[in-house]
C-alpha atoms as a PDB file:
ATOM      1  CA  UNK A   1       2.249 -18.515  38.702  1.00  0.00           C
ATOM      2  CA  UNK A   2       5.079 -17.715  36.662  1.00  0.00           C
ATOM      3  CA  UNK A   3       8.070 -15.825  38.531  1.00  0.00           C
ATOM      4  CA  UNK A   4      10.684 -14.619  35.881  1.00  0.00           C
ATOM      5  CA  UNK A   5      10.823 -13.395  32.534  1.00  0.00           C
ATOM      6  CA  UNK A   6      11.535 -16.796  31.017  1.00  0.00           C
ATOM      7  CA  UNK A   7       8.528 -18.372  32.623  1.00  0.00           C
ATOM      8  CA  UNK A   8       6.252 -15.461  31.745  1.00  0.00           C
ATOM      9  CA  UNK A   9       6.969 -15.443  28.311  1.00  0.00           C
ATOM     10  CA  UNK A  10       7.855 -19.330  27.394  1.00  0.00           C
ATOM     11  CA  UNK A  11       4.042 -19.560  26.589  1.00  0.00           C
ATOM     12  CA  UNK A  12       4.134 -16.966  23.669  1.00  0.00           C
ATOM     13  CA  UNK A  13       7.246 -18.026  22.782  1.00  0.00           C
ATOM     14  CA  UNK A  14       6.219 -21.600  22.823  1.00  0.00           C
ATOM     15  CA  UNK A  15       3.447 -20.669  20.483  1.00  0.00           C
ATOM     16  CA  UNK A  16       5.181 -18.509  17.989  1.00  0.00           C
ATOM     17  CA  UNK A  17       7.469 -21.500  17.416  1.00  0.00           C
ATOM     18  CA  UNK A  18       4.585 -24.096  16.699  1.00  0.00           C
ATOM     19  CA  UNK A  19       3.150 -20.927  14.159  1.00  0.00           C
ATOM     20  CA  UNK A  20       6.488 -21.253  12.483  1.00  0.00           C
ATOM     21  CA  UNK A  21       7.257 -24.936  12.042  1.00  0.00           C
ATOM     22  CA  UNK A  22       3.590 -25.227  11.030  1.00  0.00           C
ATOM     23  CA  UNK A  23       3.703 -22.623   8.357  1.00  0.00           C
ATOM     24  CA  UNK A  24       7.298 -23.988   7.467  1.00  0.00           C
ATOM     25  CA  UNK A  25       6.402 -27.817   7.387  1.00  0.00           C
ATOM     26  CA  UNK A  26       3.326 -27.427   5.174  1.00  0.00           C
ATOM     27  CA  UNK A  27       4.367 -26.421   2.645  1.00  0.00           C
ATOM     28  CA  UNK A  28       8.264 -28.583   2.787  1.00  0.00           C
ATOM     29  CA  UNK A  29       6.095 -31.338   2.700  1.00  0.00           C
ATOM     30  CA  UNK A  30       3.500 -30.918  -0.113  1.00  0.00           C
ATOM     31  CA  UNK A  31       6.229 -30.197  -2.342  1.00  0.00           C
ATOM     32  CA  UNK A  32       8.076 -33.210  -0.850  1.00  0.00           C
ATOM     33  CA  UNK A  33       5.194 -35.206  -1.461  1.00  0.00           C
ATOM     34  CA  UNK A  34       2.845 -33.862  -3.463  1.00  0.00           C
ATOM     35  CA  UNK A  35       2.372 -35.294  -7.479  1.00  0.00           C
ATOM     36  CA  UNK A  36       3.902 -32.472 -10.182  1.00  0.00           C
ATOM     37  CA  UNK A  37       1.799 -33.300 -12.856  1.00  0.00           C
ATOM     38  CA  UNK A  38       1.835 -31.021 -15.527  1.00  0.00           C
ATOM     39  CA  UNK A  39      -0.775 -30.574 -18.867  1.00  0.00           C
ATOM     40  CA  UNK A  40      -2.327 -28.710 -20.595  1.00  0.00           C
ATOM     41  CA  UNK A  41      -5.754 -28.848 -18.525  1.00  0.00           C
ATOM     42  CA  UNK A  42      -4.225 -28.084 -15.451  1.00  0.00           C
ATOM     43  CA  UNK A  43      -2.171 -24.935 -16.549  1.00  0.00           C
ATOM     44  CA  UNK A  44      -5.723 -23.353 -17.667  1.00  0.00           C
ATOM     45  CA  UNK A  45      -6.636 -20.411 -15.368  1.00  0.00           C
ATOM     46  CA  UNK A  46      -9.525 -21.489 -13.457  1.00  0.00           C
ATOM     47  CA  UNK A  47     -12.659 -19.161 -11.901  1.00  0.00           C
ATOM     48  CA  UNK A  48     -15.786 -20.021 -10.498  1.00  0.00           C
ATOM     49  CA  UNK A  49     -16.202 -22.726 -12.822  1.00  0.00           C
ATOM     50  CA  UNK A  50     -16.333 -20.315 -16.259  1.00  0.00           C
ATOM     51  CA  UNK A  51     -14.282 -21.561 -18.893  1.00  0.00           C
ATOM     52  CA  UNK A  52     -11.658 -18.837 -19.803  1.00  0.00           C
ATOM     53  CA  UNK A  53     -12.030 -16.705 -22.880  1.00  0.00           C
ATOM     54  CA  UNK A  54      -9.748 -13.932 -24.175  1.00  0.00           C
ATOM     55  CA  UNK A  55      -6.965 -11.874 -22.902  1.00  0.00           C
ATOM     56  CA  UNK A  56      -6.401 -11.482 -19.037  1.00  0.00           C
ATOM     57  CA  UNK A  57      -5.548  -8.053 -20.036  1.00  0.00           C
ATOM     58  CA  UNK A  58      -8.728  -6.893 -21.045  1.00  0.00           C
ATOM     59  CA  UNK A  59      -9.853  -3.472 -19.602  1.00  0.00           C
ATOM     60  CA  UNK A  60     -13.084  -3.630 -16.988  1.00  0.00           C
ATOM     61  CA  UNK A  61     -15.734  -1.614 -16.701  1.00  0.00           C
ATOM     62  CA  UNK A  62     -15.555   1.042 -14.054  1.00  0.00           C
ATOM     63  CA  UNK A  63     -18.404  -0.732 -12.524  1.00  0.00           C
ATOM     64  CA  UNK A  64     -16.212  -3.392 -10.948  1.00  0.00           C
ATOM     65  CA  UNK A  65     -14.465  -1.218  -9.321  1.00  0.00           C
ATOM     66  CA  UNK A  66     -16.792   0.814  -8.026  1.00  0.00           C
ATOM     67  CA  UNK A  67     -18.989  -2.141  -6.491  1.00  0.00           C
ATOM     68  CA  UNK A  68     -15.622  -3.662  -4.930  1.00  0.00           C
ATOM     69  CA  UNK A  69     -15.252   0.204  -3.520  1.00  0.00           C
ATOM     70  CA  UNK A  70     -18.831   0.174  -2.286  1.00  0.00           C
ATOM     71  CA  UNK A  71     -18.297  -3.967  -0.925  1.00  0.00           C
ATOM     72  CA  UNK A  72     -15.358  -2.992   1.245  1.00  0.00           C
ATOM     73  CA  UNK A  73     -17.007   0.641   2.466  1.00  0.00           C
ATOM     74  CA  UNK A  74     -20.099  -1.242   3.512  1.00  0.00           C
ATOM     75  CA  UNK A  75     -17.990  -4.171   5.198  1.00  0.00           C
ATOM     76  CA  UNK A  76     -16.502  -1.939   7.320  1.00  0.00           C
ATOM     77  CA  UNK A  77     -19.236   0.090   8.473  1.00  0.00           C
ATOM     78  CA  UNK A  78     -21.142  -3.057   9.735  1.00  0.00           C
ATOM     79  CA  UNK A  79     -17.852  -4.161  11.280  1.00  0.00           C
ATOM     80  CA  UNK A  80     -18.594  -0.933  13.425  1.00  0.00           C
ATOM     81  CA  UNK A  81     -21.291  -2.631  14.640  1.00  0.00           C
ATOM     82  CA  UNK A  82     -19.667  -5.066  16.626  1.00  0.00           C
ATOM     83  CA  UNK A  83     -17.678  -3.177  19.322  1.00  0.00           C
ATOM     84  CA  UNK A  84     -21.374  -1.632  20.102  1.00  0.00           C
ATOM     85  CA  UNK A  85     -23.229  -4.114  20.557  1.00  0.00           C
ATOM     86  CA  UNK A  86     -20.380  -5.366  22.934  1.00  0.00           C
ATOM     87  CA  UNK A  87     -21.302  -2.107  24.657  1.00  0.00           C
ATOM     88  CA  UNK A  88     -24.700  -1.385  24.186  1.00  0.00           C
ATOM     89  CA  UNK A  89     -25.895  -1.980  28.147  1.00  0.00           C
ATOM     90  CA  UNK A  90     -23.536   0.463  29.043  1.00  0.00           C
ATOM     91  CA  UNK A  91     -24.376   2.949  26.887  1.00  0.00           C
ATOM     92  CA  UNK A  92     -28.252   2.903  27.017  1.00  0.00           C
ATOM     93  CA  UNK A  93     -30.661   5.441  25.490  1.00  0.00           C
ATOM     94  CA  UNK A  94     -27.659   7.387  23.979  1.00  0.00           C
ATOM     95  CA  UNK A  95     -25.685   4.412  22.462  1.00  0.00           C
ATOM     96  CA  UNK A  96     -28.797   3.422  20.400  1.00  0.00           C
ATOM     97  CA  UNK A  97     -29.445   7.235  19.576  1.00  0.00           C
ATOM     98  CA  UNK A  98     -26.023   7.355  18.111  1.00  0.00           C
ATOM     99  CA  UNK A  99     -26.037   3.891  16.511  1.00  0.00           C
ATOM    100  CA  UNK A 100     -29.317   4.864  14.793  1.00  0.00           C
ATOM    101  CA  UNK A 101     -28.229   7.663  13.031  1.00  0.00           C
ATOM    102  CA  UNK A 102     -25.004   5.957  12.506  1.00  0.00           C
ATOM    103  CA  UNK A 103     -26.841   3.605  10.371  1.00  0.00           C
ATOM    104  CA  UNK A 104     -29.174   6.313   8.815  1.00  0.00           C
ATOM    105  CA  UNK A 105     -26.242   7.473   7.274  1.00  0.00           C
ATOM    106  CA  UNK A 106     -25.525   4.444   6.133  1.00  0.00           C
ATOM    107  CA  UNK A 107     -28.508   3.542   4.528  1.00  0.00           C
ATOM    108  CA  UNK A 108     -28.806   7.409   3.113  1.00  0.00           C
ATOM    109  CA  UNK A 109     -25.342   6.514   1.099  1.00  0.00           C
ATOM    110  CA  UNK A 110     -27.258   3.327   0.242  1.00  0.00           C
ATOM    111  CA  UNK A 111     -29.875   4.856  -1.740  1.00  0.00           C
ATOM    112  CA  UNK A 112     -27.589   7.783  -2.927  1.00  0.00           C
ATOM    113  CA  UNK A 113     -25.202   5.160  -4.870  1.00  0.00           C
ATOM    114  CA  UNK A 114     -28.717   2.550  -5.579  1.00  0.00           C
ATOM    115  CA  UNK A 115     -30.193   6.244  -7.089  1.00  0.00           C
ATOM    116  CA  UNK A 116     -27.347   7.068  -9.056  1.00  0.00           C
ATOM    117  CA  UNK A 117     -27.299   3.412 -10.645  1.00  0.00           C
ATOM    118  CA  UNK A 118     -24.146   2.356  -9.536  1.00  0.00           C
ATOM    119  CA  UNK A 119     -25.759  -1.163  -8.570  1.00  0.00           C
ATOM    120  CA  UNK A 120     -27.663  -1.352 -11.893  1.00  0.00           C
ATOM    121  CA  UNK A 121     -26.113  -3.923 -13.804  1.00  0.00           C
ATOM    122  CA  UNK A 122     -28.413  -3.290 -16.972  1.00  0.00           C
ATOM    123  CA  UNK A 123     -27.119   0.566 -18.035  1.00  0.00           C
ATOM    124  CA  UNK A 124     -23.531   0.750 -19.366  1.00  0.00           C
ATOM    125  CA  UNK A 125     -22.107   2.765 -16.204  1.00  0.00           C
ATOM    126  CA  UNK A 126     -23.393   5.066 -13.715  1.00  0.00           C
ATOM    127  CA  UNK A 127     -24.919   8.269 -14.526  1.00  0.00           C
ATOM    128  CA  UNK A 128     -22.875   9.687 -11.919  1.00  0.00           C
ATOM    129  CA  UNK A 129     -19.746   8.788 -14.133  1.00  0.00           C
ATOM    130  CA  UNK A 130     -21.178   9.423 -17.728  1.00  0.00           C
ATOM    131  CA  UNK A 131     -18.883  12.441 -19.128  1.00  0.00           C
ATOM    132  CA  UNK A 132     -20.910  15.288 -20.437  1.00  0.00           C
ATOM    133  CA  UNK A 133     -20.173  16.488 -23.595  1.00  0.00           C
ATOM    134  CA  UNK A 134     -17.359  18.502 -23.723  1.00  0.00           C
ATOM    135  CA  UNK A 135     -16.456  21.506 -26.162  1.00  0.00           C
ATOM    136  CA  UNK A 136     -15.055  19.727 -28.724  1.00  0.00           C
ATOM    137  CA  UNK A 137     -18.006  17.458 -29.037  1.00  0.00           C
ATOM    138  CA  UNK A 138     -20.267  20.515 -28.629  1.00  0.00           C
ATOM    139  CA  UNK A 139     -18.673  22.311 -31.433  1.00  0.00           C
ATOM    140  CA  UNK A 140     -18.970  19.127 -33.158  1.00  0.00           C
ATOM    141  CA  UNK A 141     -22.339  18.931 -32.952  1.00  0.00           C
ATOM    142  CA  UNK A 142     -23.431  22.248 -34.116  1.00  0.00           C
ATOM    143  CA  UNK A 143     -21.754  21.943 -37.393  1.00  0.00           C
ATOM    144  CA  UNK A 144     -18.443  25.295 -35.894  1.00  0.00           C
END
């Protein structure tokens, strides 16, 4: 059993230490040994095996964004999960109450954004984010 301050903490210490020279030696030695071979192959940018075509600076549909939205919302909502069911003896009858409308809720979001198309890939975006005509295109229209 440790007995001073020293002693108590040499094991965290001791650690942190190993985290460092670890993340400091990797990389020292793959550039101290690693091959630098450069071309023209290897300088291509590279993604999930699809060959690249056109500009990296090409604009994305808002449909990217909003499943990467929806991806992370729903990733942390099951990680909520977790510390319950850690609990869930404890809590009984009203822990499962709770987490079952917790995950109504959930799932009611779930159809909300699968009813507004947000997850259909075939339309050209969401009908929840198609701009309705405005006045200009309105006056357009009927020939003002």
């Amino acid at each position: 059993m440790p007995t001073s301050h020293p002693e108590l903490y040499f094991p965290v210490l001791l650690q942190a230490a190993l985290a460092l020279a670890v993340a400091i030696a990797l990389p020292v030695l793959s550039f101290v040994l690693g091959k630098r071979l450069k071309n023209a192959v290897k300088d291509l940018p590279y993604e999930s095996g699809i060959t690249p075509v056109g500009n990296a600076r090409q604009r994305f549909s808002v449909k990217f964004y909003l499943v990467g939205m929806l991806f992370i919302l729903f990733d942390i909502e099951a990680i909520f999960l977790f510390p319950w069911v850690v609990v869930y003896r404890e809590l009984m009858l009203y822990g499962f109450v709770i987490m079952l409308v917790f995950i109504v809720l959930v799932l009611d979001g779930f159809f909300y954004i699968w009813k507004m198309g947000v997850l259909d890939w075939a339309q050209d975006e969401p009908a929840s984010l198609r701009q309705a005509p405005g006045p200009v295109a309105v006056q357009a229209a009927s020939g003002d």
